[in-house]
Protein backbone atom coordinates (compact mmCIF):
# COMPACT_ATOMS: atom_id res chain seq x y z
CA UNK A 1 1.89 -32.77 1.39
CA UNK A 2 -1.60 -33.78 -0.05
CA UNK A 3 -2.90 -35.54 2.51
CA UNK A 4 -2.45 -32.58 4.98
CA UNK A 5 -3.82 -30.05 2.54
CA UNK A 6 -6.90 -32.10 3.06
CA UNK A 7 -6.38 -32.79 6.69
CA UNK A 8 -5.50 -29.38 7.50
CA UNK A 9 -7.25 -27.04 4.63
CA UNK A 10 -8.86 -24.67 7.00
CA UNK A 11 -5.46 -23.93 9.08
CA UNK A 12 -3.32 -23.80 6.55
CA UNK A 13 -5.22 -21.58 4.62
CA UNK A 14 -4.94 -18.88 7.27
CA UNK A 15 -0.69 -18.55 6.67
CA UNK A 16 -1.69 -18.64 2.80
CA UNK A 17 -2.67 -15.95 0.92
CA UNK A 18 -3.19 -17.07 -2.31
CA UNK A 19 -5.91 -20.03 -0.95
CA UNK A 20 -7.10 -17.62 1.39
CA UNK A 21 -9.36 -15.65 -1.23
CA UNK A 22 -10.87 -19.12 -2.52
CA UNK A 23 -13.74 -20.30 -1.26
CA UNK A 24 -13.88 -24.11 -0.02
CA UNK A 25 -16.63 -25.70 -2.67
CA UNK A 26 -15.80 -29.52 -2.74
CA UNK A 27 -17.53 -31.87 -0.39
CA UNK A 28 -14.83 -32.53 2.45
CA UNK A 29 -14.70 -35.35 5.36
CA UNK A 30 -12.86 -34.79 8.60
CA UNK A 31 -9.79 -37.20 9.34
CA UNK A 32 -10.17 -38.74 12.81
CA UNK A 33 -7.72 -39.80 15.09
CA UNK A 34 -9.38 -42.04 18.23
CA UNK A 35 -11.88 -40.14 17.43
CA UNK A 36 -10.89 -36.50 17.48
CA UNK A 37 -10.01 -34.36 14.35
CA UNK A 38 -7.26 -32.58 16.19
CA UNK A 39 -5.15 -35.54 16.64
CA UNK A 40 -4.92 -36.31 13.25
CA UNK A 41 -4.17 -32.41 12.36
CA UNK A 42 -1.24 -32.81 14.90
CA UNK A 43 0.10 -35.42 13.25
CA UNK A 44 -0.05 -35.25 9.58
CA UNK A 45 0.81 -31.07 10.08
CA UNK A 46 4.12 -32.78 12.19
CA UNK A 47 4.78 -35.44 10.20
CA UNK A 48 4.43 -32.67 6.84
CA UNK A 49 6.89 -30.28 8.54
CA UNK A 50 9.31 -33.21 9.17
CA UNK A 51 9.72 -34.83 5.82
CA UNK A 52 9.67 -31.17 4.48
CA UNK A 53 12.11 -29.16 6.88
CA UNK A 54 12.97 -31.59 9.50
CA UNK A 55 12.18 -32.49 13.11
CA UNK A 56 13.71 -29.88 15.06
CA UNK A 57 11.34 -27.65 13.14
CA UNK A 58 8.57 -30.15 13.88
CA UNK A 59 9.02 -30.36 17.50
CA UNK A 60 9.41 -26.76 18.27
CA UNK A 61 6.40 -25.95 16.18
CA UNK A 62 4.46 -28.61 18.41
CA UNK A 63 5.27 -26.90 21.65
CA UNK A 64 4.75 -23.35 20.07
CA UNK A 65 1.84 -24.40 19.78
CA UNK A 66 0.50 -25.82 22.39
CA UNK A 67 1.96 -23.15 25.14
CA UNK A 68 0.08 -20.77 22.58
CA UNK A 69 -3.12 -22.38 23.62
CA UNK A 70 -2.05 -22.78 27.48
CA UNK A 71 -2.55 -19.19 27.65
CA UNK A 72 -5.30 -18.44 25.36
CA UNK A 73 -6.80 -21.45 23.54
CA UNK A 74 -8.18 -24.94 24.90
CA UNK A 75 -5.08 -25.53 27.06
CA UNK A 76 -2.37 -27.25 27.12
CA UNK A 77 -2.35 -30.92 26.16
CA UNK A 78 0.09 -33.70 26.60
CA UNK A 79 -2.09 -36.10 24.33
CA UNK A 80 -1.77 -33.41 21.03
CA UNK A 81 1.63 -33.59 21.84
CA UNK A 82 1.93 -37.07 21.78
CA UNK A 83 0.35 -36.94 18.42
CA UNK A 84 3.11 -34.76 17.32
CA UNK A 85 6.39 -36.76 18.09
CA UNK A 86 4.23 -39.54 16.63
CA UNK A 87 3.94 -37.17 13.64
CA UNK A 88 7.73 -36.42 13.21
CA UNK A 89 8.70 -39.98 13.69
CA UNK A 90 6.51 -41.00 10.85
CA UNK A 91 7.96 -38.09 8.46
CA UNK A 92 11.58 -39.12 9.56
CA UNK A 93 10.72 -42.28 8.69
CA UNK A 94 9.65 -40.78 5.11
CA UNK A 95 13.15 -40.56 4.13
């Protein structure tokens, strides 16, 4: 759960009230997966929601996702999903 606090500070932060309201001040470094930051969001966030909750939760979360940004964000993407099931397997793995 630490490491995608870190990973994932500034979209977490947006379901969270209570870190909402305080400001970012430490020096932070962006996690990189061949290099691209959302890969390694996709997969710590899965791998997080599957050693919390499980990976049903995981995987549907995934594809909420990305046919959320089909229709209004950078499209969809095979590859972040990819980095998801990646993700879950790791957390399941976790146990």
């Amino acid at each position: 759960m630490a490491i995608n606090d870190y990973v994932n500070k500034k979209e977490t932060k947006k379901f969270l009230s209570s870190s909402a309201s305080k400001p970012i001040t430490e020096k932070r470094y962006s996690a990189f997966l061949y290099k691209r930051i959302d890969l390694a969001q996709h997969f710590i966030g899965s791998a997080a929601i599957t050693a919390s909750l499980n990976g049903q939760v995981a995987k549907v979360a995934g594809e909420e996702k990305e046919l959320s940004d089909a229709k209004d964000g950078s499209g969809f993407s095979f590859i972040d999903l990819a980095a998801d099931k990646a993700g879950t397997r790791f957390g399941d793995a976790l146990w």
